[in-house]
PDB file of N, CA and C in Angstrom:
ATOM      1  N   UNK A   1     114.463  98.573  95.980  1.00  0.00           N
ATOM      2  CA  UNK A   1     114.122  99.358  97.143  1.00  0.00           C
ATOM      3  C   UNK A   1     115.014 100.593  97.186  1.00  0.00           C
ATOM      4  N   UNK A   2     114.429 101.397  97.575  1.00  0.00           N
ATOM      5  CA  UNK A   2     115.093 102.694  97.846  1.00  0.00           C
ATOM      6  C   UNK A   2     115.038 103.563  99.108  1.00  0.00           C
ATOM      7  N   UNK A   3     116.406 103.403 100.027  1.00  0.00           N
ATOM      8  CA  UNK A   3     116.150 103.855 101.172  1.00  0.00           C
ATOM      9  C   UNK A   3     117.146 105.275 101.614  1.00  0.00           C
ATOM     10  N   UNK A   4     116.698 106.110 102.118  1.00  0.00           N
ATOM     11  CA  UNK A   4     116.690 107.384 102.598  1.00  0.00           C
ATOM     12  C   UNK A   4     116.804 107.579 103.510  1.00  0.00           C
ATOM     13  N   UNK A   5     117.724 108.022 104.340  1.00  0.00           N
ATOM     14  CA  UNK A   5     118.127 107.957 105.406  1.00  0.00           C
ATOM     15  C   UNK A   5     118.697 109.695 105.905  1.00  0.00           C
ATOM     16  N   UNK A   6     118.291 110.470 107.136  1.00  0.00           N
ATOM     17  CA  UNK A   6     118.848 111.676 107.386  1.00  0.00           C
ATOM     18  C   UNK A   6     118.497 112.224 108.906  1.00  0.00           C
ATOM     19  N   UNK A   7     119.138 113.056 109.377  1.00  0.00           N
ATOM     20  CA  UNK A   7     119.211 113.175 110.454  1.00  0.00           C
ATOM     21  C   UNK A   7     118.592 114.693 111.232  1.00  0.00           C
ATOM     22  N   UNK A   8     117.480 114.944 111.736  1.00  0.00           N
ATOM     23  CA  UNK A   8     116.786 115.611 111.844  1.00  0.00           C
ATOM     24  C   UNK A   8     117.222 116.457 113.373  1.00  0.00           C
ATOM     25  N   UNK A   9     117.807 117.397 113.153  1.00  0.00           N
ATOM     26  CA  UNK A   9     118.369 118.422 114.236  1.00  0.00           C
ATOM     27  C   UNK A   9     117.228 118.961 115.147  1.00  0.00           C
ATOM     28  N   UNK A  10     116.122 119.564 114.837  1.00  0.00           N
ATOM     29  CA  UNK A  10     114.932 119.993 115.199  1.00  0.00           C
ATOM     30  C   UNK A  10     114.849 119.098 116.495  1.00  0.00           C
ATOM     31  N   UNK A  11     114.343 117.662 116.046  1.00  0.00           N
ATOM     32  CA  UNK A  11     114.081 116.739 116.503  1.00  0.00           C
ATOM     33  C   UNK A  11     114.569 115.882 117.103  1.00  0.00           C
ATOM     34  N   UNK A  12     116.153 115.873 116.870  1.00  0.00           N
ATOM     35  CA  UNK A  12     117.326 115.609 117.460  1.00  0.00           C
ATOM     36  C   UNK A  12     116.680 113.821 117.334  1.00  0.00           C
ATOM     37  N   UNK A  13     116.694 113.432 116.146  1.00  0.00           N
ATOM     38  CA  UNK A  13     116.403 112.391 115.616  1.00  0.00           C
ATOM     39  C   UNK A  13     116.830 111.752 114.864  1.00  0.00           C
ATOM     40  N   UNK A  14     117.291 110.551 114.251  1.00  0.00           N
ATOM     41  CA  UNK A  14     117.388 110.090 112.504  1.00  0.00           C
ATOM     42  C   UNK A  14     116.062 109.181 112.367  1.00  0.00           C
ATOM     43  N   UNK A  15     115.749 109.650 111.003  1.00  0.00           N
ATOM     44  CA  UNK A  15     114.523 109.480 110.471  1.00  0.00           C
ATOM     45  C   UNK A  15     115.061 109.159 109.098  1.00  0.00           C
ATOM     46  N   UNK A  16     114.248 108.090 108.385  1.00  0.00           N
ATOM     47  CA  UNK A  16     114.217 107.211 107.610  1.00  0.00           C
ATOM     48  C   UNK A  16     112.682 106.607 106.581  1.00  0.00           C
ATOM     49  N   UNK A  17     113.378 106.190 105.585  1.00  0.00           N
ATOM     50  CA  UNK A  17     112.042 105.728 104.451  1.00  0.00           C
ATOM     51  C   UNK A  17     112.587 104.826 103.529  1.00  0.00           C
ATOM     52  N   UNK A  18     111.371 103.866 103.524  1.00  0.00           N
ATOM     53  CA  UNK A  18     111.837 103.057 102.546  1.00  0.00           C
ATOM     54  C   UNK A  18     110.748 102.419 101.508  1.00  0.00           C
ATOM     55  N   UNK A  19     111.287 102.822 100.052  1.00  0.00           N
ATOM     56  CA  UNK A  19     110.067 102.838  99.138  1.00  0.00           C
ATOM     57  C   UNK A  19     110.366 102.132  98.208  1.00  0.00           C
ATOM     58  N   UNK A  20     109.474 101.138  97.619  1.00  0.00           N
ATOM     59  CA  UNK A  20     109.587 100.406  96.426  1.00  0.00           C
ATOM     60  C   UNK A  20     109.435 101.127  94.982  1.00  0.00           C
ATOM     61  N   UNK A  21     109.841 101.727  94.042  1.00  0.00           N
ATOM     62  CA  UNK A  21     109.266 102.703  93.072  1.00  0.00           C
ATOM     63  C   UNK A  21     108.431 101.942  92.144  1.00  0.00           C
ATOM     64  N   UNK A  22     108.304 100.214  92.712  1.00  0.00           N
ATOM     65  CA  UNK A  22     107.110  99.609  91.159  1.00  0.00           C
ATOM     66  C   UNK A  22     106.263  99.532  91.778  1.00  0.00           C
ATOM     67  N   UNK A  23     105.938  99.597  93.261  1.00  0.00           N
ATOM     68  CA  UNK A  23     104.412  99.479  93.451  1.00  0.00           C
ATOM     69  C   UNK A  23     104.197 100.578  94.613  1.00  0.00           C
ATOM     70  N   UNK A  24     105.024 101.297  94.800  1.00  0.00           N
ATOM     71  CA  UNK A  24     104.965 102.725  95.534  1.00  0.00           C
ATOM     72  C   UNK A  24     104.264 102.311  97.593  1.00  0.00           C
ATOM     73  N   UNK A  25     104.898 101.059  97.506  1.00  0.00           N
ATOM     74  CA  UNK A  25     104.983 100.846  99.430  1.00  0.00           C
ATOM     75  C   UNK A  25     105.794 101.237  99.617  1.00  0.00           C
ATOM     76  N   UNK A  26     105.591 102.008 101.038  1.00  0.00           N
ATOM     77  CA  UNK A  26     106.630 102.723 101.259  1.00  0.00           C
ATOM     78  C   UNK A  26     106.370 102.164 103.256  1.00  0.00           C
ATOM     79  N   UNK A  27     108.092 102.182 103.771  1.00  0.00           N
ATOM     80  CA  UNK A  27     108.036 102.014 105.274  1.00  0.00           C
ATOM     81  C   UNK A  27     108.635 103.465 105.598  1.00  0.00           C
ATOM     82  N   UNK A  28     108.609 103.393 107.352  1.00  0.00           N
ATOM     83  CA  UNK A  28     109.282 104.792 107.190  1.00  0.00           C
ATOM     84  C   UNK A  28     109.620 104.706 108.709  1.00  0.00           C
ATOM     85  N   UNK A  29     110.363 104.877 109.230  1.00  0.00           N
ATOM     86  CA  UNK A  29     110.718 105.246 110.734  1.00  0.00           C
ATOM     87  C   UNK A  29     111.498 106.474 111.848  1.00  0.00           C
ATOM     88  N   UNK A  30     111.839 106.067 112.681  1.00  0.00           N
ATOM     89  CA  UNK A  30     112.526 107.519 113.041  1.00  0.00           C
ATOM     90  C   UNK A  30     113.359 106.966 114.700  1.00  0.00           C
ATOM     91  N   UNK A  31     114.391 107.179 114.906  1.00  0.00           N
ATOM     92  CA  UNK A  31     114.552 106.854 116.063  1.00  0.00           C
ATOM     93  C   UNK A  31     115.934 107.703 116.499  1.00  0.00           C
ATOM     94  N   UNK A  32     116.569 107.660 117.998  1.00  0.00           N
ATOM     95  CA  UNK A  32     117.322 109.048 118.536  1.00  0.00           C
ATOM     96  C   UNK A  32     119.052 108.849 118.070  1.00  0.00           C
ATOM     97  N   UNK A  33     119.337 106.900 117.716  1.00  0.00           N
ATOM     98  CA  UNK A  33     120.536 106.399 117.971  1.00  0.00           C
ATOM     99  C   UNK A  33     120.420 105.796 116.616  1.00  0.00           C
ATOM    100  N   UNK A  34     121.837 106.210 115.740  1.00  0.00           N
ATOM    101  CA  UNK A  34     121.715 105.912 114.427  1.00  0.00           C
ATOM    102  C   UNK A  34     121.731 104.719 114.102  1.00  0.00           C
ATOM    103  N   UNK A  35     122.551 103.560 115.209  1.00  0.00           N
ATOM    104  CA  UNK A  35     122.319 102.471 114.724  1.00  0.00           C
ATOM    105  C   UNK A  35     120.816 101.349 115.194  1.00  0.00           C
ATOM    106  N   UNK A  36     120.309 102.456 115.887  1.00  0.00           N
ATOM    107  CA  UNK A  36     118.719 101.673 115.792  1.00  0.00           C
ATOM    108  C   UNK A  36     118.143 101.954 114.711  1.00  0.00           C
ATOM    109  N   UNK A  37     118.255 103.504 114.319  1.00  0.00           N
ATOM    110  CA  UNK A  37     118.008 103.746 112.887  1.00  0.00           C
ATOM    111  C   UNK A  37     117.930 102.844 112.113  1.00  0.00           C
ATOM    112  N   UNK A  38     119.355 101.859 111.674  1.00  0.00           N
ATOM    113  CA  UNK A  38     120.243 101.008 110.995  1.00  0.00           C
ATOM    114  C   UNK A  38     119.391  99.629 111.316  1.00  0.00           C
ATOM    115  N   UNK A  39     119.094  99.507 112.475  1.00  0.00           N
ATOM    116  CA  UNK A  39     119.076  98.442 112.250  1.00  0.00           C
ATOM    117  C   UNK A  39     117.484  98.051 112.320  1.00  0.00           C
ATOM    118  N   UNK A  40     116.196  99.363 112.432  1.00  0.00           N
ATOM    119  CA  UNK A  40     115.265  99.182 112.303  1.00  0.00           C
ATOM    120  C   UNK A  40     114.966  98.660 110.236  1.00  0.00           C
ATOM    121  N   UNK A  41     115.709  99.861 109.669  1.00  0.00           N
ATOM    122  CA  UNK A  41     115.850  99.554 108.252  1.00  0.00           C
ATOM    123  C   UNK A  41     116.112  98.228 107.707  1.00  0.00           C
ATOM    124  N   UNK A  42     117.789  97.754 108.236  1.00  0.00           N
ATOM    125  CA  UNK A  42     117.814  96.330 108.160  1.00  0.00           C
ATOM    126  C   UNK A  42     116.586  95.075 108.599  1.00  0.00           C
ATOM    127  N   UNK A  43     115.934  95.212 109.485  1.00  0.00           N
ATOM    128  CA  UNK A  43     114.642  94.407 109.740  1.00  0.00           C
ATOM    129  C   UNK A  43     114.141  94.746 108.870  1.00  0.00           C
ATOM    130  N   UNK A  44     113.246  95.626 108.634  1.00  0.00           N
ATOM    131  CA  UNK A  44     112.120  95.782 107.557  1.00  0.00           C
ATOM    132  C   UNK A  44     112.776  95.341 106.038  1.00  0.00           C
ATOM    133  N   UNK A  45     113.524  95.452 105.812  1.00  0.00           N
ATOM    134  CA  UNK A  45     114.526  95.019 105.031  1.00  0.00           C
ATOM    135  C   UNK A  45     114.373  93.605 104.607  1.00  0.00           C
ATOM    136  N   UNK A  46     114.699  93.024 105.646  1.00  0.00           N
ATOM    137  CA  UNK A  46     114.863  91.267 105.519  1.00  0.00           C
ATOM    138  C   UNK A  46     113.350  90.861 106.130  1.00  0.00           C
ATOM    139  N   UNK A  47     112.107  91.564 106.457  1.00  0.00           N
ATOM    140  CA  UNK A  47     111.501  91.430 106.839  1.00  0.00           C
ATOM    141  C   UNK A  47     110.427  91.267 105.268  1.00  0.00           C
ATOM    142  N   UNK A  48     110.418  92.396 104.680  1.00  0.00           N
ATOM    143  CA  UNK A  48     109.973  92.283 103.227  1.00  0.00           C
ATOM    144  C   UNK A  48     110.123  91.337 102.018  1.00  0.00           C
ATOM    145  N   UNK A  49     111.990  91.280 102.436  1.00  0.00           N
ATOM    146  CA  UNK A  49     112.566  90.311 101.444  1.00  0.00           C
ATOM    147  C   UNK A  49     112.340  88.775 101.991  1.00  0.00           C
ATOM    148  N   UNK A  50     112.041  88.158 103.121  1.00  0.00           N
ATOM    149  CA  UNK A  50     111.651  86.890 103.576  1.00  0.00           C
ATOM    150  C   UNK A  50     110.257  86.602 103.884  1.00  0.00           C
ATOM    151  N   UNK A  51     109.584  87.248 104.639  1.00  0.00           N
ATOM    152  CA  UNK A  51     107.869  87.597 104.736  1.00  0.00           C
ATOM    153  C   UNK A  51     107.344  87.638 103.602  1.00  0.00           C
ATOM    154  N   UNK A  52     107.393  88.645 103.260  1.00  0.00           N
ATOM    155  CA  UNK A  52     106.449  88.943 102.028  1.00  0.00           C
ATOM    156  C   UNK A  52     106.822  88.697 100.368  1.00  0.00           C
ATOM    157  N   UNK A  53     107.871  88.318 100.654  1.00  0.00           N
ATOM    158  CA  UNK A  53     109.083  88.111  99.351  1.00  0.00           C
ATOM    159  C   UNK A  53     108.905  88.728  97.984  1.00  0.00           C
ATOM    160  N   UNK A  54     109.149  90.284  98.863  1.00  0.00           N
ATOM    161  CA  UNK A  54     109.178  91.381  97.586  1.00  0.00           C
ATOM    162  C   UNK A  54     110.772  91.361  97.017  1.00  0.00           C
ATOM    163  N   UNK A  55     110.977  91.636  95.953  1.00  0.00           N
ATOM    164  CA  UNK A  55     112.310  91.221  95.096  1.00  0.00           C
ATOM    165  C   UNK A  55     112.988  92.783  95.366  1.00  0.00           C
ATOM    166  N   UNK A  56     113.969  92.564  95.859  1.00  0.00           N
ATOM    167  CA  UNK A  56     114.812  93.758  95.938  1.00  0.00           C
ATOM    168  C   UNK A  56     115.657  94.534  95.136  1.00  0.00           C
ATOM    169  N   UNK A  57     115.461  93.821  94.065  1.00  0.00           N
ATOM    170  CA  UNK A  57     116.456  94.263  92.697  1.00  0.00           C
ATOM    171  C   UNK A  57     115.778  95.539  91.586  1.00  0.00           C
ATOM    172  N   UNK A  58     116.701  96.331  91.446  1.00  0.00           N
ATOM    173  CA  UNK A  58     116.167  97.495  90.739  1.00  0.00           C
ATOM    174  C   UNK A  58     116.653  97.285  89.114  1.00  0.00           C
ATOM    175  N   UNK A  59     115.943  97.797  88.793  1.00  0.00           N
ATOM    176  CA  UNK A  59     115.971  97.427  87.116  1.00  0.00           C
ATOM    177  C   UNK A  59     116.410  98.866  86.510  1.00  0.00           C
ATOM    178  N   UNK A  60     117.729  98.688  85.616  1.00  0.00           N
ATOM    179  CA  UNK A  60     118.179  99.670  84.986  1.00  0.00           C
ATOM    180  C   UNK A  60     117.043 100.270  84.141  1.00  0.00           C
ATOM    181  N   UNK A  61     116.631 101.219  84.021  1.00  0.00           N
ATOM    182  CA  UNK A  61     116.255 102.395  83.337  1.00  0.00           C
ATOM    183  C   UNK A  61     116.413 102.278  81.946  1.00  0.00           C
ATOM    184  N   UNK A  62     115.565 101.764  80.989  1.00  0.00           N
ATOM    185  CA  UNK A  62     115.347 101.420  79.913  1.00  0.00           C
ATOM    186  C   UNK A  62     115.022 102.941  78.812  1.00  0.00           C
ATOM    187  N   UNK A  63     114.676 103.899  79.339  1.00  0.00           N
ATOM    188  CA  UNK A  63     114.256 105.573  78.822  1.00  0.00           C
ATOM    189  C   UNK A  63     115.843 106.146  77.984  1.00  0.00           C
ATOM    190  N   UNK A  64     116.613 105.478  77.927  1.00  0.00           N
ATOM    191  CA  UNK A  64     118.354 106.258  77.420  1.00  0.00           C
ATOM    192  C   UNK A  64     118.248 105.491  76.121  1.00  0.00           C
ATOM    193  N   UNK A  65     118.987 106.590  74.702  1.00  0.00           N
ATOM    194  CA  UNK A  65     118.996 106.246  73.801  1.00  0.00           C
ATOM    195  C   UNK A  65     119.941 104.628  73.797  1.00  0.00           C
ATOM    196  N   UNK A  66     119.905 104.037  73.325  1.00  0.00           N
ATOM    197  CA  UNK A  66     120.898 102.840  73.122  1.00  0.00           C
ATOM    198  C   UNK A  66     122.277 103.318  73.187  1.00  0.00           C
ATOM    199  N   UNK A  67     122.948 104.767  72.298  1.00  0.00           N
ATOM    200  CA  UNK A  67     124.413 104.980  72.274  1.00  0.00           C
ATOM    201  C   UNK A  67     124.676 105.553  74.151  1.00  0.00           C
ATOM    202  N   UNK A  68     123.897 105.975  74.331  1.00  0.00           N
ATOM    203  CA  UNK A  68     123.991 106.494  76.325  1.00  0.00           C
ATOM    204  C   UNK A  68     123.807 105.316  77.053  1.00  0.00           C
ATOM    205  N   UNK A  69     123.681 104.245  76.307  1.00  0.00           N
ATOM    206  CA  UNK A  69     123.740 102.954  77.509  1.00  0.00           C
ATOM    207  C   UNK A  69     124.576 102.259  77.549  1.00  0.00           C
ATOM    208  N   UNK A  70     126.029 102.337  77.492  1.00  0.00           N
ATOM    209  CA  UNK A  70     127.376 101.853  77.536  1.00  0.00           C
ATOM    210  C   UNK A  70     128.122 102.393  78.674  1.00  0.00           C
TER     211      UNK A  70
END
């Protein structure tokens, strides 16, 4: 999972995303207090990983010659 997190002045917001890169679901939220922010992420979070029991582990990048992978 890959999550993104930033804080939107305009909007006087933090706004947030969260995307799987092997099957391209993506969540996304937005809220005024960073740790609702925090802790909307954390739910969806443990919400994915227990519900739906998508695997949270990212897999090193196999594209690097063998001597660049040390």
């Amino acid at each position: 999972m890959v999550i993104n997190l930033w804080y939107n002045g305009a909007m006087d917001e933090w706004r947030w995303t969260l995307s799987d890169p092997k099957n391209l679901d993506q969540h996304s939220g937005n809220r005024e207090n960073i740790r609702d922010a925090m802790n909307d992420i954390a739910n969806t979070v443990e919400h994915l990983r227990d519900e739906k029991g998508v695997n949270m582990e990212l897999k090193k990048p196999t594209c690097l010659p063998k001597d660049l992978d040390k």
